[in-house]
Structures are given as structure tokens and as C-alpha cells.
N, C-alpha and C. Protein backbone atom coordinates (compact mmCIF):
# COMPACT_ATOMS: atom_id res chain seq x y z
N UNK A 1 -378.74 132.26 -43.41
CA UNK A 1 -379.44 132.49 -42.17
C UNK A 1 -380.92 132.67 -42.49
N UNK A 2 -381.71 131.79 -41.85
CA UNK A 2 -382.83 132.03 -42.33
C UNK A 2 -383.92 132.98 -41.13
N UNK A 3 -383.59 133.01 -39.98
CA UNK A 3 -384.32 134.31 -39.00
C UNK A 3 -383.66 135.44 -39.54
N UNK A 4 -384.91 136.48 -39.14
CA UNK A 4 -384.64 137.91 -39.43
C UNK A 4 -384.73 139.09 -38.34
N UNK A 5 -383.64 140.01 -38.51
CA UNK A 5 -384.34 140.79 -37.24
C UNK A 5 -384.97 142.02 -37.36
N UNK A 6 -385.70 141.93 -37.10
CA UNK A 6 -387.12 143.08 -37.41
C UNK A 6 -386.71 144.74 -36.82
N UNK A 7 -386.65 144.68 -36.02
CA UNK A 7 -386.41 145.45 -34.94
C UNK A 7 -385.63 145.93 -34.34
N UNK A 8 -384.77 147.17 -33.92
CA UNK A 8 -383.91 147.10 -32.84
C UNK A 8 -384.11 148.13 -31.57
N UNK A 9 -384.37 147.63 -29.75
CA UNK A 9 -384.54 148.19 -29.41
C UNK A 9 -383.50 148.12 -28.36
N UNK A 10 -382.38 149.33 -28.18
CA UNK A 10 -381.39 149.70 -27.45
C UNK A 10 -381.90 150.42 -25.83
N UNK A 11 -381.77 149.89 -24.72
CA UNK A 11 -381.80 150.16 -23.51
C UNK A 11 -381.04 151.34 -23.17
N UNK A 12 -381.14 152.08 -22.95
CA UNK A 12 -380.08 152.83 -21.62
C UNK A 12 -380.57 153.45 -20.37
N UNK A 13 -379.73 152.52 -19.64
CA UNK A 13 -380.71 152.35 -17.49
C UNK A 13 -380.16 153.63 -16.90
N UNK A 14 -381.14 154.54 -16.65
CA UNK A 14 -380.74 155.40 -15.39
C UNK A 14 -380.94 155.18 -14.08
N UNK A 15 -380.48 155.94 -13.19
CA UNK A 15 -381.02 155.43 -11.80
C UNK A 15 -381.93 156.39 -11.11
N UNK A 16 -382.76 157.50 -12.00
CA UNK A 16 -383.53 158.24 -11.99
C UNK A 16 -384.39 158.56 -13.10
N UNK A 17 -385.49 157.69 -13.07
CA UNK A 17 -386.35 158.11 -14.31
C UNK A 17 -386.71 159.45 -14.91
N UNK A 18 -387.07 160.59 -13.61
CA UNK A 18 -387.42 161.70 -14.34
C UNK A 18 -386.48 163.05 -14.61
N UNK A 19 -385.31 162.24 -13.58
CA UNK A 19 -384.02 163.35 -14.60
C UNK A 19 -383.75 162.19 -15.96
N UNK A 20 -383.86 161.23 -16.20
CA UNK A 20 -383.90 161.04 -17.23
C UNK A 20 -384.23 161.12 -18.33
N UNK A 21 -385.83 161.16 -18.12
CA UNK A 21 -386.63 161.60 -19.38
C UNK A 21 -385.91 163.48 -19.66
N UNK A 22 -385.68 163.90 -18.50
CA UNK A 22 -385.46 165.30 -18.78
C UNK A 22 -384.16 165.47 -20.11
N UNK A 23 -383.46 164.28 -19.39
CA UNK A 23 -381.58 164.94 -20.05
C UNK A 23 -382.11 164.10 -21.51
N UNK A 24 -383.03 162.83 -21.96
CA UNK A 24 -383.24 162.50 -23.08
C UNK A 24 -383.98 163.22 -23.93
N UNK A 25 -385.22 164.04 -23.20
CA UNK A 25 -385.71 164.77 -24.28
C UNK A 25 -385.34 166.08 -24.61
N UNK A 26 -384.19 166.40 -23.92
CA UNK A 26 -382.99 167.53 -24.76
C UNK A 26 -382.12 166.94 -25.47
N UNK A 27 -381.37 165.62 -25.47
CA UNK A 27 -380.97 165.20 -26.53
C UNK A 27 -381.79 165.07 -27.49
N UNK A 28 -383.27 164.38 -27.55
CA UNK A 28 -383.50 164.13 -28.82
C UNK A 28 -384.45 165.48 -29.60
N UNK A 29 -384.81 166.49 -28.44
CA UNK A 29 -385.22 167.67 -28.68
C UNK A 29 -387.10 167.42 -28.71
N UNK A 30 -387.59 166.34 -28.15
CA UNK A 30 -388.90 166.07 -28.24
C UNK A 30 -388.92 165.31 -26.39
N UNK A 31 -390.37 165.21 -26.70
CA UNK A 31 -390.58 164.03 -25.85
C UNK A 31 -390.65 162.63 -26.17
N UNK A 32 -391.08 161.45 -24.96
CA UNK A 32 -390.97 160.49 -25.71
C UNK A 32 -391.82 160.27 -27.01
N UNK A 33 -391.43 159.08 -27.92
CA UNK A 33 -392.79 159.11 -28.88
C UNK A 33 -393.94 158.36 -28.44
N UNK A 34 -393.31 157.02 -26.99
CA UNK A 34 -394.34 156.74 -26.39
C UNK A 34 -394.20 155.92 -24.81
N UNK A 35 -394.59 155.89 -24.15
CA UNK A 35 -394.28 155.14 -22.62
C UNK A 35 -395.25 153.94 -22.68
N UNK A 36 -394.39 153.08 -22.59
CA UNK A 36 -394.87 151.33 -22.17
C UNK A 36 -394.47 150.99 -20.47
N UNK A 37 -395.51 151.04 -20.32
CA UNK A 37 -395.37 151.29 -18.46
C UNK A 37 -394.49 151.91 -17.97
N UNK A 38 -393.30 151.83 -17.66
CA UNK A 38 -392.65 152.98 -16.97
C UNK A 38 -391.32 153.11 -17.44
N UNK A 39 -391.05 152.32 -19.09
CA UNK A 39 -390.05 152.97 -20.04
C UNK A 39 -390.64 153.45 -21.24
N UNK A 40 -389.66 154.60 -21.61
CA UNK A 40 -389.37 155.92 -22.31
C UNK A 40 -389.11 155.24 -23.78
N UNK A 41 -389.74 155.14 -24.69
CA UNK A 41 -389.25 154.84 -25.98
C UNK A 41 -389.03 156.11 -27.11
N UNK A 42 -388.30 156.31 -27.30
CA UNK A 42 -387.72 157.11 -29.06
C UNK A 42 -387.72 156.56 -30.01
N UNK A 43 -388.46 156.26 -30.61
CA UNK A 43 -387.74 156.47 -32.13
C UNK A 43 -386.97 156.84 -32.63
N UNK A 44 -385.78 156.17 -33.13
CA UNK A 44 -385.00 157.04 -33.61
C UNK A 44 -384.33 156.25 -35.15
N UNK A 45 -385.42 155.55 -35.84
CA UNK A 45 -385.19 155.09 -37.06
C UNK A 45 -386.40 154.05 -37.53
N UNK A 46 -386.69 153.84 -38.47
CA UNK A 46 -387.85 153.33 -38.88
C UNK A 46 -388.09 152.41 -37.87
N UNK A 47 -387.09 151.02 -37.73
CA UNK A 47 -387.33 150.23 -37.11
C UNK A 47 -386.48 150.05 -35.95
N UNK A 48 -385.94 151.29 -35.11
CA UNK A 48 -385.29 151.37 -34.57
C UNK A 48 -385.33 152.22 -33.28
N UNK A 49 -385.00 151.56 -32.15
CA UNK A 49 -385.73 152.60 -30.68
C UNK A 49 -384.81 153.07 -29.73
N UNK A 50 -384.82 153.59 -29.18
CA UNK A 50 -384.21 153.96 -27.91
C UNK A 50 -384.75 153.81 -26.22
N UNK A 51 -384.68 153.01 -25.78
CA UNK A 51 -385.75 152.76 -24.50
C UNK A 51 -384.89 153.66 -23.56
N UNK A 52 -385.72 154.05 -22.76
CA UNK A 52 -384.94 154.64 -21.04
C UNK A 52 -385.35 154.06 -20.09
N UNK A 53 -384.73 153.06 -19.30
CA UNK A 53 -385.79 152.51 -17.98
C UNK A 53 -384.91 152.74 -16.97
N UNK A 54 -385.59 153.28 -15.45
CA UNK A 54 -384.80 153.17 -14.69
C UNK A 54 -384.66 152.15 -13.99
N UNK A 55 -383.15 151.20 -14.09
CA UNK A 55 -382.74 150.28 -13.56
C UNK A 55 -380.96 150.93 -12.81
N UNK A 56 -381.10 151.43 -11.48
CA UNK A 56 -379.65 151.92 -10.65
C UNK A 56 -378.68 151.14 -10.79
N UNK A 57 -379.21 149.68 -11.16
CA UNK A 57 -378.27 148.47 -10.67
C UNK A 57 -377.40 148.80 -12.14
N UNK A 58 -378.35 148.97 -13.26
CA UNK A 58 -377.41 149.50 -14.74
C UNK A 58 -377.35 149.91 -15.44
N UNK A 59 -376.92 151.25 -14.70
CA UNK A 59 -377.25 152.65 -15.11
C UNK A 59 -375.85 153.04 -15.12
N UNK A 60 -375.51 153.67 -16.37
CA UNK A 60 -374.37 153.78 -16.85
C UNK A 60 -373.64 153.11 -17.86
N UNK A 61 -373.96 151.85 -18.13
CA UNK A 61 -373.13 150.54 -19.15
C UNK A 61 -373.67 150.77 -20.71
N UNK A 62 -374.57 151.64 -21.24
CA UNK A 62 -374.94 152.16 -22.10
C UNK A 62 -373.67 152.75 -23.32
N UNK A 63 -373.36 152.88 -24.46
CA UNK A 63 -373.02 153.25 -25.51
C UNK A 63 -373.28 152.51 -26.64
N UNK A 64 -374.24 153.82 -27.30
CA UNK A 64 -374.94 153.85 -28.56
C UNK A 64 -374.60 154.94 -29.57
N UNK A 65 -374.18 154.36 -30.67
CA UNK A 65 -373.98 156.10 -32.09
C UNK A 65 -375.18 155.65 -32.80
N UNK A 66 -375.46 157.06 -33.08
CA UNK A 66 -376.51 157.17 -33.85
C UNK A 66 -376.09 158.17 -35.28
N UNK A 67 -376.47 157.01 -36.20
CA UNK A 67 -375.74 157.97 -37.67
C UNK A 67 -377.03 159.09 -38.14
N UNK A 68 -376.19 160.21 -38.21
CA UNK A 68 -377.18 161.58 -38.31
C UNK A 68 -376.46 162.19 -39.87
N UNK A 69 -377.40 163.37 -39.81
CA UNK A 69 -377.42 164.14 -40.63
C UNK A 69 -377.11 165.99 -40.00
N UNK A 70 -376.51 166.30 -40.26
CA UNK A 70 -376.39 167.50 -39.46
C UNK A 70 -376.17 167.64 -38.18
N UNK A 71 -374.59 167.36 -37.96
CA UNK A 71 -374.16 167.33 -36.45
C UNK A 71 -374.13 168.45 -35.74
N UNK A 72 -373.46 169.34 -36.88
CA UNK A 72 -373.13 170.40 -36.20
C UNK A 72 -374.51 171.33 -35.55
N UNK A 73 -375.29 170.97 -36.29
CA UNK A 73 -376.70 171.64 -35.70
C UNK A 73 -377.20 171.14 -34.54
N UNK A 74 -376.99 169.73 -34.50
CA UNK A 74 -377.39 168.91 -33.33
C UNK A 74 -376.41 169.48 -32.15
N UNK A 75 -374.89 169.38 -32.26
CA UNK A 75 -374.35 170.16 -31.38
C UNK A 75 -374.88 171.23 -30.68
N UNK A 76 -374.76 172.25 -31.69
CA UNK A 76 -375.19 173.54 -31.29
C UNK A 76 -376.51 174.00 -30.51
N UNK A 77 -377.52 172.96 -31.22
CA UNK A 77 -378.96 172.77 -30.36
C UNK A 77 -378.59 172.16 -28.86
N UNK A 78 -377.73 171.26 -28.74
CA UNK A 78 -377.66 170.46 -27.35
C UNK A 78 -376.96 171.73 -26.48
N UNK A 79 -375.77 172.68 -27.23
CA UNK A 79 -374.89 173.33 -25.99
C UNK A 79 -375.97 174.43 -25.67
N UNK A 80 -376.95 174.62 -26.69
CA UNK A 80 -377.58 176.18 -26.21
C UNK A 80 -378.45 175.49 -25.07
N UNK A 81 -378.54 173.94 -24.77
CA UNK A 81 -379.66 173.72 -23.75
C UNK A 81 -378.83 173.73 -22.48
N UNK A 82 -377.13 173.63 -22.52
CA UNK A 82 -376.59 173.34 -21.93
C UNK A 82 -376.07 171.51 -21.33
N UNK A 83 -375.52 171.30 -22.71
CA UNK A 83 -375.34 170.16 -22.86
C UNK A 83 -374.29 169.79 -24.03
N UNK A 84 -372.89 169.56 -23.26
CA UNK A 84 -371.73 169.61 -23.71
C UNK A 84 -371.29 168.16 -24.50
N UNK A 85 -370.96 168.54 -25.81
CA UNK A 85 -370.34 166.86 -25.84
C UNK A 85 -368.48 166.55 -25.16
N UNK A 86 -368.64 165.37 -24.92
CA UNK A 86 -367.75 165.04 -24.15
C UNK A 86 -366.27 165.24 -25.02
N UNK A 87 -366.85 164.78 -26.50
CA UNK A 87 -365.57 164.48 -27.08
C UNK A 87 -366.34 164.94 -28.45
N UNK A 88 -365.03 165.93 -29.55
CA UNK A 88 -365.68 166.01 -30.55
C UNK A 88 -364.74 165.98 -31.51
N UNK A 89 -365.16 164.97 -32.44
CA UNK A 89 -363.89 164.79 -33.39
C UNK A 89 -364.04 164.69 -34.69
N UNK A 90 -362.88 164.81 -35.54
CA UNK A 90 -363.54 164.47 -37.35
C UNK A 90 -362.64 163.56 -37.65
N UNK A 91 -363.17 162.97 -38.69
CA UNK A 91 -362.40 161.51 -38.90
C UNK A 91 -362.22 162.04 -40.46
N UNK A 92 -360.76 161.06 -40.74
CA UNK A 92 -360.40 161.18 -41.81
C UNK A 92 -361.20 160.96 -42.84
N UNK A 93 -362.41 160.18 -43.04
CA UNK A 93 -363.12 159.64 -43.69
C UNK A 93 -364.25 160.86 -43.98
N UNK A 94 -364.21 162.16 -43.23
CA UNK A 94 -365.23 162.81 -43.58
C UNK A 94 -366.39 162.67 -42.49
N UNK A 95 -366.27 161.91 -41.58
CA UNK A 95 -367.38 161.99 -40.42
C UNK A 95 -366.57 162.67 -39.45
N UNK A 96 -367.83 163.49 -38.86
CA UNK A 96 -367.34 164.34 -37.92
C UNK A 96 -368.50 163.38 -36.34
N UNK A 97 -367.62 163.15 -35.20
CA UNK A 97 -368.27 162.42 -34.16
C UNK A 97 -368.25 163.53 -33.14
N UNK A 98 -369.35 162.93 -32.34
CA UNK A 98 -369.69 163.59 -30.89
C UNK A 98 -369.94 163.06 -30.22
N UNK A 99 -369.33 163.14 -28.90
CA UNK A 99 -370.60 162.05 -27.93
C UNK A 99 -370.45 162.68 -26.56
N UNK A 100 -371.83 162.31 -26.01
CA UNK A 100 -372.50 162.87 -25.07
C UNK A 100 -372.88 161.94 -23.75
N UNK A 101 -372.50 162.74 -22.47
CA UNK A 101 -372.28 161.69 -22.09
C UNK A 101 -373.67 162.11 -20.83
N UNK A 102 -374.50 161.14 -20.75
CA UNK A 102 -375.79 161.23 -19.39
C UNK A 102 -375.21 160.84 -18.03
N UNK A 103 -376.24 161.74 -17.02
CA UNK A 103 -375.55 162.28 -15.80
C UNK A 103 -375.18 160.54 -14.81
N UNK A 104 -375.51 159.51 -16.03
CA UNK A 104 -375.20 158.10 -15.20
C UNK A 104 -373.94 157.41 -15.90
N UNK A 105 -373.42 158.29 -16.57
CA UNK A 105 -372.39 157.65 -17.63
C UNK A 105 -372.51 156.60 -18.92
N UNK A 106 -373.95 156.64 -19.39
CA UNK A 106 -373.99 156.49 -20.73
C UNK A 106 -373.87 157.34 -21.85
N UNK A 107 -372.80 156.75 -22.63
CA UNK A 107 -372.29 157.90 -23.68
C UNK A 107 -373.38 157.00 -25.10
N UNK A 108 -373.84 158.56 -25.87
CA UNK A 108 -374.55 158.68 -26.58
C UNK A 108 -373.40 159.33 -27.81
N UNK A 109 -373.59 158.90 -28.66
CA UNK A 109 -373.02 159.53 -29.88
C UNK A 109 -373.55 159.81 -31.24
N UNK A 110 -372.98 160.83 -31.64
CA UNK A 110 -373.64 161.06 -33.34
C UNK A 110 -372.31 161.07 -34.07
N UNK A 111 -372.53 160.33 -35.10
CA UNK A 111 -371.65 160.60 -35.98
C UNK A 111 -372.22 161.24 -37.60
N UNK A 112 -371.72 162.07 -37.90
CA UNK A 112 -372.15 162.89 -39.40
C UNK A 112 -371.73 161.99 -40.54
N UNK A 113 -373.15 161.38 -41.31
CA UNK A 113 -372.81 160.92 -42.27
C UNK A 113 -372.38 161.66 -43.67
N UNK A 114 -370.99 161.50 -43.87
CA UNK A 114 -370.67 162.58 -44.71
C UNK A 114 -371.29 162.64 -46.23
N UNK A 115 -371.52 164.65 -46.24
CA UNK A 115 -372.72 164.44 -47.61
C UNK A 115 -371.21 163.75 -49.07
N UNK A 116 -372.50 163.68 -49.65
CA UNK A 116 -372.00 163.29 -51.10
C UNK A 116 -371.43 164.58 -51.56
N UNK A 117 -370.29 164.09 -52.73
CA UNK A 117 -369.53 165.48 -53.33
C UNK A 117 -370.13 165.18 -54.52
């Protein structure tokens, strides 16, 4: 294959921009890192983004995992804001998953990349 892909930038449509930005920047515990007219971008890996735009028409069709480091902290930071994960599980493999679900039904997930022994 000779194209490359540089970049990856993942959508998820609310049907309210500024409860959106609200419920995203308690997940990611910041604000955005920057607004391109009237979507929400994160960073959330070198070359890797998270957009928020509000689109009602598709808002909700969203699921994204994001491989982390320290879930359980991330947990614990999201419930003290009041923000439950939907589902929380450990996998045989040593990853422990979570996912979270926004007030339009896009589920967000972390999964714990398990440390080295």
C-alpha cells in the first residue's frame, strides 16, 4: 500500500453543543485543546483527535475506546464529577474496560493497557 494515514480524527455528534462541550470536558478533565469554527477538538494522541460537532440528525451513532493508562483513576475522577460508567469490566487478558455513555448515546470507552510484569 503505498498511501499513508497521517491522522485520525473521530467525530461524535451531539444535538447540543454546549451541554456537550460540558459532559466532554469532564470526561477528558480539560477543555478543548482547540475550536475550528463551531467543533470541539481533543487531542487525545499524538496524531489523534476527538471532534464534538453538533449535528441532532447524528447524535448518538458514536463508539470510540481509547487505550489508557490508569483507569481506575480515570474512573474515580469521572464518578466524583458525577459521571457513571455504564459498564465496567476486566478481561481475561489483564485489561480492565469502561465505558461511558453521553447524554445522546455515544459510548466512550477506556480500556487499561495492562502494565508489564
Amino acid at each position: 500500500m503505498s498511501e499513508r494515514f497521517e491522522e485520525l480524527l473521530s467525530v461524535a455528534c451531539v444535538a447540543d453543543r454546549a451541554a456537550g462541550m460540558r459532559w466532554y470536558e469532564t470526561l477528558f478533565g480539560r477543555p478543548a485543546d482547540q475550536m475550528i469554527g463551531e467543533e470541539a477538538l481533543w487531542q487525545v494522541g499524538e496524531d489523534a483527535w476527538l471532534v464534538v460537532d453538533e449535528r441532532p440528525e447524528r447524535a448518538g451513532a458514536c463508539t470510540i475506546t481509547f487505550a489508557v493508562r490508569g483507569v481506575d483513576e480515570i474512573v474515580a475522577r469521572l464518578a466524583a464529577a458525577g459521571v457513571e460508567p455504564s459498564e465496567l469490566e476486566d478481561y481475561g487478558n489483564g485489561v480492565r474496560h469502561a465505558t461511558f455513555v453521553d447524554p445522546w448515546g455515544n459510548a466512550m470507552s477506556i480500556a487499561g493497557v495492562p502494565e508489564p510484569e
